[in-house]
N, C-alpha and C. Protein backbone atom coordinates (compact mmCIF):
# COMPACT_ATOMS: atom_id res chain seq x y z
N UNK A 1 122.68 100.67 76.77
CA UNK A 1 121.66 101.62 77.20
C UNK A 1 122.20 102.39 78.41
N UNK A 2 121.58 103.27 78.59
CA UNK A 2 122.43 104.33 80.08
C UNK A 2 121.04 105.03 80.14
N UNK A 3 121.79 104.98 81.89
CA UNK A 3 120.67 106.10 82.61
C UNK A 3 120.99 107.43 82.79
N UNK A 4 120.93 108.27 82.47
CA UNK A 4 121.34 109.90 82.73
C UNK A 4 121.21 110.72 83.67
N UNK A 5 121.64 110.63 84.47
CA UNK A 5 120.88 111.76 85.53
C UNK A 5 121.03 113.23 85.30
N UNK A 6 121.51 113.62 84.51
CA UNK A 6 121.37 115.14 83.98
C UNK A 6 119.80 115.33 83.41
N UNK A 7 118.88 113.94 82.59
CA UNK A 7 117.76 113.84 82.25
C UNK A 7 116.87 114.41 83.96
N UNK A 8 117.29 114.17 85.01
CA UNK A 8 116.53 114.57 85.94
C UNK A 8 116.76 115.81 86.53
N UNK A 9 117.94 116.07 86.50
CA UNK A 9 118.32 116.94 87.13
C UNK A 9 119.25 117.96 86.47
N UNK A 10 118.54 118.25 85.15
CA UNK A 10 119.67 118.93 83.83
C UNK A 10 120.10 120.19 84.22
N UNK A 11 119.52 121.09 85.07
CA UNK A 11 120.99 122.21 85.83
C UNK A 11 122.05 121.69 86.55
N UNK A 12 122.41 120.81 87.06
CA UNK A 12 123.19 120.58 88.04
C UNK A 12 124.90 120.31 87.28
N UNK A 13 125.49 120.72 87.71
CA UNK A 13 127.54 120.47 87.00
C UNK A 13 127.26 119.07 86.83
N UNK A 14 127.66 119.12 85.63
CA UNK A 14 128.79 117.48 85.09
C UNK A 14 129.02 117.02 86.16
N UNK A 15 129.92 117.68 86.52
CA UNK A 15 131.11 117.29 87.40
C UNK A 15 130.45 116.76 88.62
N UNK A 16 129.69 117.44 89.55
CA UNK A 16 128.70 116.92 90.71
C UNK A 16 127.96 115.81 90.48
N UNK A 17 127.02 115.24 89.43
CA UNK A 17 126.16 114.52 88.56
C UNK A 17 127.45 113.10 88.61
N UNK A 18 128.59 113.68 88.20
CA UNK A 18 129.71 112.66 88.03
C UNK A 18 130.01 112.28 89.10
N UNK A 19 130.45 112.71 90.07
CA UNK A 19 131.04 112.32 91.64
C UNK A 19 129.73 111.38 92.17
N UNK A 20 128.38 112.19 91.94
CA UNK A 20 127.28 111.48 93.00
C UNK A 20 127.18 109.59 91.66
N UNK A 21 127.41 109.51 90.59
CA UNK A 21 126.78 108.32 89.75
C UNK A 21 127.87 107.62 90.34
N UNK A 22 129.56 107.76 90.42
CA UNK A 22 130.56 107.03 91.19
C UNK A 22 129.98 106.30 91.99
N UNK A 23 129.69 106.96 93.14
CA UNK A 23 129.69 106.70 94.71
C UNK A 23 127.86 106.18 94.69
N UNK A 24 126.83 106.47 94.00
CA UNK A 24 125.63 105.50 93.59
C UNK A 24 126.07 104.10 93.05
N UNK A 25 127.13 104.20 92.09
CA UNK A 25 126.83 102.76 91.54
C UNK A 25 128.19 101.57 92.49
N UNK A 26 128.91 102.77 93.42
CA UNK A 26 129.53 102.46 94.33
C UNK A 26 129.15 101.09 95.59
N UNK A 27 128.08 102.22 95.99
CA UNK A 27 127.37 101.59 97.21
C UNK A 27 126.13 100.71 96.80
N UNK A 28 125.42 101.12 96.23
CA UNK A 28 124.20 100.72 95.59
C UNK A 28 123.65 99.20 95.71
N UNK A 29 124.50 98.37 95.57
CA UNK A 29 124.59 97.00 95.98
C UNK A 29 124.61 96.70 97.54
N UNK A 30 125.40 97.64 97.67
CA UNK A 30 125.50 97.14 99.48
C UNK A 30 124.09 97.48 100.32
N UNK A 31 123.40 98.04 99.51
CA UNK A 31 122.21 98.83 100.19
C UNK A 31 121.21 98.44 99.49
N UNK A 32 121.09 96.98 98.57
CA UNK A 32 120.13 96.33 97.64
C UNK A 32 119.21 97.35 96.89
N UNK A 33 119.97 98.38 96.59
CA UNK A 33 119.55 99.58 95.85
C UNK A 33 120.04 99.12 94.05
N UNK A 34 119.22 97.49 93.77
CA UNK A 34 119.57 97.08 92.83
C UNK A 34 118.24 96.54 91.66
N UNK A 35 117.19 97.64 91.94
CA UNK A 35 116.09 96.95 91.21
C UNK A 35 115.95 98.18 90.67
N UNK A 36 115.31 98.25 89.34
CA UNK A 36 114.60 99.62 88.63
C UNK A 36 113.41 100.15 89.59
N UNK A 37 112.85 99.81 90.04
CA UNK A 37 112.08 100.24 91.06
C UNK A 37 112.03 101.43 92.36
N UNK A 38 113.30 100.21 93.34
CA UNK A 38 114.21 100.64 94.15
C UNK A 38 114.90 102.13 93.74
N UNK A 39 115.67 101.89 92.70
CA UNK A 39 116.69 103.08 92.04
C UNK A 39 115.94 104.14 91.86
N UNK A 40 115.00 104.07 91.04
CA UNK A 40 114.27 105.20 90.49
C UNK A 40 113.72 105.61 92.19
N UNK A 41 113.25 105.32 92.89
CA UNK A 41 112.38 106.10 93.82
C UNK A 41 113.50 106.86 95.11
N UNK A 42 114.66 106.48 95.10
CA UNK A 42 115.81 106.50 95.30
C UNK A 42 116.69 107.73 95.05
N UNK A 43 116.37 107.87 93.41
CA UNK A 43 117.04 108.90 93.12
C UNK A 43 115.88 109.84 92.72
N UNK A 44 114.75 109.29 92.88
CA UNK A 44 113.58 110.66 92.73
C UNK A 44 113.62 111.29 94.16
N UNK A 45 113.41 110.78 95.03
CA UNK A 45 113.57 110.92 96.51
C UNK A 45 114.79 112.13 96.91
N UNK A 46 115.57 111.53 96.19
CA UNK A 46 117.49 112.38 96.45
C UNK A 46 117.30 113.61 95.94
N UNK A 47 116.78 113.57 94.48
CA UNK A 47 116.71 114.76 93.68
C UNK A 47 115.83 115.63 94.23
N UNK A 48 114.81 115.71 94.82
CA UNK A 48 113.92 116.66 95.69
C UNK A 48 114.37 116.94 96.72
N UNK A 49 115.34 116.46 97.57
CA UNK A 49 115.72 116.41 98.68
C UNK A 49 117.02 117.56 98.69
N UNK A 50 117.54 117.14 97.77
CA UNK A 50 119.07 117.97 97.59
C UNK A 50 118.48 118.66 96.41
N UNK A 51 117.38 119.33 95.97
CA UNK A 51 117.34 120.63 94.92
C UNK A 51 118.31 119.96 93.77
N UNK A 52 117.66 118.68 93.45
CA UNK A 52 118.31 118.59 91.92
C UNK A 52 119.64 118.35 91.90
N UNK A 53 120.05 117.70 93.30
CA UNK A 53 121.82 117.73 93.51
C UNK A 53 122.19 118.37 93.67
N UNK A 54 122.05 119.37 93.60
CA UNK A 54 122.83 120.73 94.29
C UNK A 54 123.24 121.59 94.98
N UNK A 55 122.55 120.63 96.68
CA UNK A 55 123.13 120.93 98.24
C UNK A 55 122.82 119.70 98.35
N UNK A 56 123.95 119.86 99.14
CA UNK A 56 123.88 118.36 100.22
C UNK A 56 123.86 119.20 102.05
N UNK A 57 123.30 120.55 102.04
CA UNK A 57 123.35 120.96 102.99
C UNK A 57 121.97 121.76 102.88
N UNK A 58 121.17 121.73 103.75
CA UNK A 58 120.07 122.40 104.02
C UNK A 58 120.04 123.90 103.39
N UNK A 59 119.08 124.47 103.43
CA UNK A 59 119.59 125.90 102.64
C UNK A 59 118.98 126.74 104.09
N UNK A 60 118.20 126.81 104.86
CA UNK A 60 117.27 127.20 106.11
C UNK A 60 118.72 126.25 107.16
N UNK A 61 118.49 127.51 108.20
CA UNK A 61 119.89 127.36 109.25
C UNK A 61 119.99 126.74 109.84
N UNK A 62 118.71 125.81 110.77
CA UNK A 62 118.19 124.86 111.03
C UNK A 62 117.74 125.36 112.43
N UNK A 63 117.29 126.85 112.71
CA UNK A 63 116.92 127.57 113.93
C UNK A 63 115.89 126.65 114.27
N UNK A 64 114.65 126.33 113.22
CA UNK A 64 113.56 125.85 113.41
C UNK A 64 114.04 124.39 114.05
N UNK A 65 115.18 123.85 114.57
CA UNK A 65 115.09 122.48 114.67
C UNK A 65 115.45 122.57 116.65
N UNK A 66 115.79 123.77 116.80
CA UNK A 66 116.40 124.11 118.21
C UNK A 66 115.18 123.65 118.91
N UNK A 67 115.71 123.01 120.28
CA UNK A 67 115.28 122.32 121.11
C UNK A 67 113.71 120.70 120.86
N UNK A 68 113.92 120.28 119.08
CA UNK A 68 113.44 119.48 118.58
C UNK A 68 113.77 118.16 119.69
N UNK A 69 113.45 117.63 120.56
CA UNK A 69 113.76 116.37 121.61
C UNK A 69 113.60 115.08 120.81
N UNK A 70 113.03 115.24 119.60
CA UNK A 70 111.84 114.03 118.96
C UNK A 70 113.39 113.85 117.82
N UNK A 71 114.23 114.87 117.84
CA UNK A 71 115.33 114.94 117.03
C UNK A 71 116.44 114.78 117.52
N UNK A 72 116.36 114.63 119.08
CA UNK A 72 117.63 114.55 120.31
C UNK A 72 118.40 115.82 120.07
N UNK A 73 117.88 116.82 119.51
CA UNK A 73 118.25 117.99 119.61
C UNK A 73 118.74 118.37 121.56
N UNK A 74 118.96 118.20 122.08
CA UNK A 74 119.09 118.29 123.38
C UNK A 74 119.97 119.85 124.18
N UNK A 75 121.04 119.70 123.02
CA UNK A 75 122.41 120.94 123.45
C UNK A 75 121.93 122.36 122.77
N UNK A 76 121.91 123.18 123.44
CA UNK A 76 122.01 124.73 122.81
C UNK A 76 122.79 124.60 121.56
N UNK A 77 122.23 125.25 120.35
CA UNK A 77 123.00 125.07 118.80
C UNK A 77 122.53 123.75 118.39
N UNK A 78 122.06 122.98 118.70
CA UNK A 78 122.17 121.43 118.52
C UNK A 78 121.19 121.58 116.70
N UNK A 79 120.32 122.47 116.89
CA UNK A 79 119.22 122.78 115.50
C UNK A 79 119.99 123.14 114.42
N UNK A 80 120.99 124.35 114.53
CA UNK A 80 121.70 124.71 113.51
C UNK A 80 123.10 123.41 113.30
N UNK A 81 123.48 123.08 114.32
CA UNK A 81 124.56 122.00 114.17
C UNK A 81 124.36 120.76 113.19
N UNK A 82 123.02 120.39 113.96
CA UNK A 82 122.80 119.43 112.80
C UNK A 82 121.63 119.45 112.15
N UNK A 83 121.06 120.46 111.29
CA UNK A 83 120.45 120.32 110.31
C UNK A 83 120.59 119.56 109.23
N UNK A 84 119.52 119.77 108.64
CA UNK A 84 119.76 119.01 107.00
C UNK A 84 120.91 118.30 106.50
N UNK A 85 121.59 117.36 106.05
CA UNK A 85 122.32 117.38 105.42
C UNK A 85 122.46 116.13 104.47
N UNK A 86 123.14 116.00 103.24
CA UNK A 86 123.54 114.62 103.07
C UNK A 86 122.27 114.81 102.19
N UNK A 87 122.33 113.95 100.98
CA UNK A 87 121.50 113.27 99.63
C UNK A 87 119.55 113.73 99.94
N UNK A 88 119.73 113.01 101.34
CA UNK A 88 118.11 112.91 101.54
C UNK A 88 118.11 113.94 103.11
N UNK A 89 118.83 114.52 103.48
CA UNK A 89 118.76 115.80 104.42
C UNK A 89 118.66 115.27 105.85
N UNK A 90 119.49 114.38 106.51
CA UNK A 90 119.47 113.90 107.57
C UNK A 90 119.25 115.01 108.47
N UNK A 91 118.86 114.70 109.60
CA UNK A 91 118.38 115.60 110.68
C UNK A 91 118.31 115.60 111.61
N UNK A 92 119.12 116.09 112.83
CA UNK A 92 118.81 115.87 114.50
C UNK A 92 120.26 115.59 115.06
N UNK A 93 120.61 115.32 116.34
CA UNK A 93 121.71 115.29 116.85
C UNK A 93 121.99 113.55 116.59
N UNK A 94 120.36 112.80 116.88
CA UNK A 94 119.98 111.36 116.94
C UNK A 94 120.68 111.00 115.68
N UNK A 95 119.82 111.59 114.72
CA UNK A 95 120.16 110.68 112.89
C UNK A 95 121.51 110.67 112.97
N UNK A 96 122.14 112.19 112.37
CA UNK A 96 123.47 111.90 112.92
C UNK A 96 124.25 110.55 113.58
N UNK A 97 124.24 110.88 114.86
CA UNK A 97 124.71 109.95 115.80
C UNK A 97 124.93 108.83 115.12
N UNK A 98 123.43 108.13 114.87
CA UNK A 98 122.86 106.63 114.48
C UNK A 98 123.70 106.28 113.22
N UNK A 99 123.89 107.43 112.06
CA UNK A 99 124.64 107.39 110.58
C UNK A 99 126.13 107.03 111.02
N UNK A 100 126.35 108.29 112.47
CA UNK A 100 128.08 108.31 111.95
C UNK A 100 128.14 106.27 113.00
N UNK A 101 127.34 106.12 113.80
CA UNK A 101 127.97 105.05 114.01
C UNK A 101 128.02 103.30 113.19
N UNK A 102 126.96 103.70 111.99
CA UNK A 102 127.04 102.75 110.95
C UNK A 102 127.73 102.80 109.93
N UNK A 103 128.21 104.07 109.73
CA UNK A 103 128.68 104.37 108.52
C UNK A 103 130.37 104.54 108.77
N UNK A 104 130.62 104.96 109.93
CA UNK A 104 132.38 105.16 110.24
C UNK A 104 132.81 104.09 111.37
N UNK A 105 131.24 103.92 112.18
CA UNK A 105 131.50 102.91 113.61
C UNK A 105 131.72 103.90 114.72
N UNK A 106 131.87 105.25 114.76
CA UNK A 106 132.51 105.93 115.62
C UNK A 106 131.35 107.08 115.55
N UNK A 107 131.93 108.31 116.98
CA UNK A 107 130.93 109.70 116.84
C UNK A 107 131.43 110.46 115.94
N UNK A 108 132.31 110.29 114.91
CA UNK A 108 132.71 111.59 114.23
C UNK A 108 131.55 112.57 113.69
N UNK A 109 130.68 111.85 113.60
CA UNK A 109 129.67 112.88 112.56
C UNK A 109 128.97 113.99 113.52
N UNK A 110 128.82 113.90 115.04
CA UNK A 110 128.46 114.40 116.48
C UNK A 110 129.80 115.93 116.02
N UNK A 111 131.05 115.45 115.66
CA UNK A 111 131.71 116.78 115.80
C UNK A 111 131.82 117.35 114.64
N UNK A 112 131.55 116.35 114.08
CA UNK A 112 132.35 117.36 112.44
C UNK A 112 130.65 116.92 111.62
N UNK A 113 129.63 117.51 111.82
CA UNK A 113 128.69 117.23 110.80
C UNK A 113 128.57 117.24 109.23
N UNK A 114 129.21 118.48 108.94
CA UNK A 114 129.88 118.97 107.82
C UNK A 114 130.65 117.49 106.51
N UNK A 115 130.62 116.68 107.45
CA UNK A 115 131.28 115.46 106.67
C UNK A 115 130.13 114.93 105.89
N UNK A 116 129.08 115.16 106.40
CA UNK A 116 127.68 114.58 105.36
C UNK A 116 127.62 115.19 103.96
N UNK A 117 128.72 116.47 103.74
CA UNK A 117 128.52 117.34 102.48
C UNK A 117 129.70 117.16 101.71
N UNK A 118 130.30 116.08 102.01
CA UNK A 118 130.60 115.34 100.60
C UNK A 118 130.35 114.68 100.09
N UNK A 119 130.38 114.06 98.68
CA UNK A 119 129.36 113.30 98.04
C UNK A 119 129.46 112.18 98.03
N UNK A 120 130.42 111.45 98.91
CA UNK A 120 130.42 109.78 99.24
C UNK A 120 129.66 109.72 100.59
N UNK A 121 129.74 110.58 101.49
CA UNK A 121 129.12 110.48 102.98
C UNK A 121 127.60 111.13 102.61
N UNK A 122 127.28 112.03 101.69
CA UNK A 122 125.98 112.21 101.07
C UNK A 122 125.29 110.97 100.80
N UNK A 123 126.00 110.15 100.24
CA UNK A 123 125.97 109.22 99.07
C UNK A 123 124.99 108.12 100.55
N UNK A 124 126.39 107.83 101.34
CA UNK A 124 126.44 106.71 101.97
C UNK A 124 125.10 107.05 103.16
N UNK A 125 125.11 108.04 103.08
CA UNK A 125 124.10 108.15 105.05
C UNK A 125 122.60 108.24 104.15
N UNK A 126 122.52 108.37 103.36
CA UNK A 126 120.93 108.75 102.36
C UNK A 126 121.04 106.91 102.23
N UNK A 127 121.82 106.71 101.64
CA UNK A 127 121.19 104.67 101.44
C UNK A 127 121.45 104.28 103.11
N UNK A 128 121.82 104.57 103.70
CA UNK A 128 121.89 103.81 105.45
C UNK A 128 120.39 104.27 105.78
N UNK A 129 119.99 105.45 105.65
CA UNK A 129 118.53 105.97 106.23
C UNK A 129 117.47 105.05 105.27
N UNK A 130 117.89 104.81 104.09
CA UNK A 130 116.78 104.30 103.22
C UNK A 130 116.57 103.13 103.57
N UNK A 131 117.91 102.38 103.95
CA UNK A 131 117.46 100.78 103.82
C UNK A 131 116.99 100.70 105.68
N UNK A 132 117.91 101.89 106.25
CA UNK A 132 117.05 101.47 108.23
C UNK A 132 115.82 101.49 107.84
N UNK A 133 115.14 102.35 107.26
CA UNK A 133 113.84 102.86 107.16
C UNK A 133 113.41 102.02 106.35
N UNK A 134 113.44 101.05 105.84
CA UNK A 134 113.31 99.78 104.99
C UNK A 134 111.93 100.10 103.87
N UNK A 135 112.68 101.57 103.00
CA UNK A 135 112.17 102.41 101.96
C UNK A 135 112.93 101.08 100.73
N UNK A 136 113.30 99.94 100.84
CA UNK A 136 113.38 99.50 99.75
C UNK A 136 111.84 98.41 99.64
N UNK A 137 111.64 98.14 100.60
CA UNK A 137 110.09 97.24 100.68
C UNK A 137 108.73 98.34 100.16
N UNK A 138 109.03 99.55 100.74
CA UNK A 138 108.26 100.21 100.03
C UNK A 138 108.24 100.44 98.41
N UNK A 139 109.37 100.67 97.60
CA UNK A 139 109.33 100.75 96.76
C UNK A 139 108.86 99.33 95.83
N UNK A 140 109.23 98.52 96.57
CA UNK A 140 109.01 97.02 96.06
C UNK A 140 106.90 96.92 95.40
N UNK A 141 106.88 97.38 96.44
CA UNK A 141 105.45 97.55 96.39
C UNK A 141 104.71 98.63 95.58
N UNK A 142 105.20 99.89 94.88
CA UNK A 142 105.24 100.68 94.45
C UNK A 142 104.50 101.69 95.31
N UNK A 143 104.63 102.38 96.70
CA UNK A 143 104.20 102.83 97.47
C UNK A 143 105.12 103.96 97.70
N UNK A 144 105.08 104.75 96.60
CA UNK A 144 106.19 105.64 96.57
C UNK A 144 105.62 106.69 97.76
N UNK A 145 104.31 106.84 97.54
CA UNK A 145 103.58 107.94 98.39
C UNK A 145 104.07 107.80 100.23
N UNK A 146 104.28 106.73 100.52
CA UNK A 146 104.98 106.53 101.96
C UNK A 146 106.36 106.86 101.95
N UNK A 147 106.75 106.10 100.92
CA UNK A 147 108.11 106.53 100.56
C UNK A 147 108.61 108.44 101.12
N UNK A 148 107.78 108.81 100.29
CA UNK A 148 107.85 110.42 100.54
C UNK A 148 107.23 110.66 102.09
N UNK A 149 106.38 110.37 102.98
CA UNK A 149 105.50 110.71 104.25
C UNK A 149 107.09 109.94 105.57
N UNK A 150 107.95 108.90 105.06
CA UNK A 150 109.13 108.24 105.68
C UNK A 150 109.80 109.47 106.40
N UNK A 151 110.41 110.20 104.47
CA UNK A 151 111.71 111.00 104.64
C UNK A 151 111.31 112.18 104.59
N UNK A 152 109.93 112.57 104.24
CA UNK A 152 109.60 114.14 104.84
C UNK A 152 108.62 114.45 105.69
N UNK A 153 107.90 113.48 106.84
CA UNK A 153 106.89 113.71 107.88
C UNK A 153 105.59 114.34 107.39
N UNK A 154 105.71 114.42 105.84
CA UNK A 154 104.49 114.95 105.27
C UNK A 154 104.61 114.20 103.37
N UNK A 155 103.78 115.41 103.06
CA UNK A 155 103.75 115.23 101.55
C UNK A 155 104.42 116.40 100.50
N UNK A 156 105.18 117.01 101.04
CA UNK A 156 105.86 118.13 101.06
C UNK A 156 106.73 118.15 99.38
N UNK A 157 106.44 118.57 98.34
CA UNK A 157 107.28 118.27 97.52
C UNK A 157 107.10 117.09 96.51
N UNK A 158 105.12 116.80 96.63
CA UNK A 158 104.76 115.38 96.39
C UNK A 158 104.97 115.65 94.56
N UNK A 159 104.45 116.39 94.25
CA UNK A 159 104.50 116.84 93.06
C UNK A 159 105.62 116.62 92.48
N UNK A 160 106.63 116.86 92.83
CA UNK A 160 108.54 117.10 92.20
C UNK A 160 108.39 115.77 92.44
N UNK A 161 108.76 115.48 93.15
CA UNK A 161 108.87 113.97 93.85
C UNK A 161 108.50 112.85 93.00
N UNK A 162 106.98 112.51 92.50
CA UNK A 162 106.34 111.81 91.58
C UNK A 162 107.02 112.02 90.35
N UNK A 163 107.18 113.44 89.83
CA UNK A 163 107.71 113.66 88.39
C UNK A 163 109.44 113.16 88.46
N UNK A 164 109.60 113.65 89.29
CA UNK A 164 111.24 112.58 89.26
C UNK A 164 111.57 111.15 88.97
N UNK A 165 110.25 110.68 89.91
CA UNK A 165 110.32 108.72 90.14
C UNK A 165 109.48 108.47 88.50
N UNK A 166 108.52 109.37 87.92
CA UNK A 166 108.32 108.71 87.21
C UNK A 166 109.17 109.23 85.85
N UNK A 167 109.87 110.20 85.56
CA UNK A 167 111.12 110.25 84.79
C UNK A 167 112.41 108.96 85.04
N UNK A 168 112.62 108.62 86.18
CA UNK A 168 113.59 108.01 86.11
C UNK A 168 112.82 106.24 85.63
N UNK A 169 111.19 105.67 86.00
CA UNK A 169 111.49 104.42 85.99
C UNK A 169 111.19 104.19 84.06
N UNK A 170 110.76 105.54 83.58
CA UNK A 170 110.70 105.23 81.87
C UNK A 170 112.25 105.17 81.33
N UNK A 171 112.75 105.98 82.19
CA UNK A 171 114.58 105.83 81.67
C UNK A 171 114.98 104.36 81.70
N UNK A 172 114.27 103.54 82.93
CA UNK A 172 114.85 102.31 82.92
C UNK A 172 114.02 101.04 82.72
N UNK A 173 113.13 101.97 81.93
CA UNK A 173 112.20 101.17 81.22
C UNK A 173 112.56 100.68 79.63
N UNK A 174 112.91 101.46 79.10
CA UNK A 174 113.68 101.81 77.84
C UNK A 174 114.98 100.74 78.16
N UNK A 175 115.71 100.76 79.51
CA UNK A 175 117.22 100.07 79.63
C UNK A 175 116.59 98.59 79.65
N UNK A 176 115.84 98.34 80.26
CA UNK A 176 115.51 97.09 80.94
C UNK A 176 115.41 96.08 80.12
N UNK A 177 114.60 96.04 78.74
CA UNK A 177 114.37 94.70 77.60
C UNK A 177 116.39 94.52 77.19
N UNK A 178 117.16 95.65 77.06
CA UNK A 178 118.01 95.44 76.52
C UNK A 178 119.00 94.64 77.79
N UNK A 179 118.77 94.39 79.07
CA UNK A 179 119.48 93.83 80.13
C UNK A 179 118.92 92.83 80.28
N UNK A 180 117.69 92.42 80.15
CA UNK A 180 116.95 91.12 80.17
C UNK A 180 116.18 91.22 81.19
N UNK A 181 115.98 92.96 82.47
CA UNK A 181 115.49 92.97 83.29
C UNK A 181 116.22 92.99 84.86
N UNK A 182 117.68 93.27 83.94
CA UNK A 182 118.44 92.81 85.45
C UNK A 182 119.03 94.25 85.15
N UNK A 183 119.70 94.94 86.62
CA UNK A 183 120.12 95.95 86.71
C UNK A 183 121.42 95.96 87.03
N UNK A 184 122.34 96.27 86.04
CA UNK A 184 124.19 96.28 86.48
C UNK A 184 124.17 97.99 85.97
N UNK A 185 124.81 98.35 87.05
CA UNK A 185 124.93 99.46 87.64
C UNK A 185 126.68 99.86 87.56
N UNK A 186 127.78 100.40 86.66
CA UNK A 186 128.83 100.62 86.00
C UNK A 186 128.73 102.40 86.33
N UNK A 187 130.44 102.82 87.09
CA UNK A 187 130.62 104.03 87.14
C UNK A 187 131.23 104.90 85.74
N UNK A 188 130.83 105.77 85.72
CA UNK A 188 130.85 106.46 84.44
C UNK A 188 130.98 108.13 84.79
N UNK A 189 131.59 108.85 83.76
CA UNK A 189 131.76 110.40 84.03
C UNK A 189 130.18 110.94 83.58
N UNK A 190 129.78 111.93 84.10
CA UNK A 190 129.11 112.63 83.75
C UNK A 190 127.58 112.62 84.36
N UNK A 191 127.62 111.81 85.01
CA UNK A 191 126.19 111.47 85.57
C UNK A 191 125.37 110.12 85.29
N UNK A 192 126.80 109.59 84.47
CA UNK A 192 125.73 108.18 83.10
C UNK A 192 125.75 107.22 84.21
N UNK A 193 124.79 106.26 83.80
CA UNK A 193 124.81 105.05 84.49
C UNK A 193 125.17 104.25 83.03
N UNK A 194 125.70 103.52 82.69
CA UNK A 194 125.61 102.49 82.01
C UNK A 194 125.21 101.16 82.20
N UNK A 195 124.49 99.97 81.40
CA UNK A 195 123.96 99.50 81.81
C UNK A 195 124.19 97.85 80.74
């Protein structure tokens, strides 16, 4: 059985769909991003966040984020510097900071932000924010609706959002009798999850 993510996100390149299922079924474990539950709200979450996969960079310049304090926005430019970025659209000089020092150990992400817009550091700082933000207990519970109020300070997108999580948990509803209920998660071209 396989999960598709082109089923969610059917404009987006092969090829992109392919890089992001790698580096998902990559990390995914390390970030107990290992239940049908978890996954689906995960990648419903991602897919609204990044337009269907298809920025991992904000599309708005991030003017609106200048002199944000609640964002440690602190430095002149600091709004456009570090806007949006990455799977689920990290934000602020702070997130940043907090990502590059879990994710590399070091400030690199403070100079070079731009590193969030490839699709393993996409990959990796969207499951570091999910599991700090301990969005896997939420999903546990099926409380997707917080889920969404976590990573967007509102309900912004509730609509897309719901239709994503609930496209993806019939996909792995369908997988699940044939696994016995357990989720093995196998890299594959094209967006597939195999299962």
């Amino acid at each position: 059985m396989i999960f598709d993510l082109s089923k969610i996100a059917p404009g987006t390149s092969k090829k992109k769909l392919a890089d992001l299922s790698v580096y998902i079924n990559k990390h995914a474990p390390d970030f107990a991003l290992t239940t049908e539950k978890r996954l689906a709200a995960f990648i419903a979450q991602t897919a609204h966040e990044s337009d269907h996969f298809n920025t991992f960079r904000e599309y708005v310049s991030g003017e609106a984020y200048e002199g944000r304090k609640n964002l440690g926005n602190t430095q002149k430019g600091d709004g456009v510097k570090f806007r949006g970025r990455g799977l689920i659209q990290i934000t602020g000089r702070t997130n940043y900071g907090t990502i590059s020092q879990n994710i590399f150990g070091d400030n690199r992400l403070l100079s070079k932000p731009e590193l969030l817009e490839t699709p393993e550091n996409a990959v990796l700082s969207a499951m570091f924010y999910w599991r700090n933000n301990k969005l896997n207990e939420l999903a546990d519970k099926n409380d997707f609706a917080s889920i969404t109020r976590v990573i967007n300070g509102g309900t912004n997108g509730a609509a897309q959002r719901t239709k994503f999580y609930n496209a993806a948990l019939a996909m792995f509803k369908n997988i699940a009798p044939a696994t016995g209920g357990s989720l093995v998660v196998l890299a594959v071209a094209a967006g597939v999850f195999f299962f």
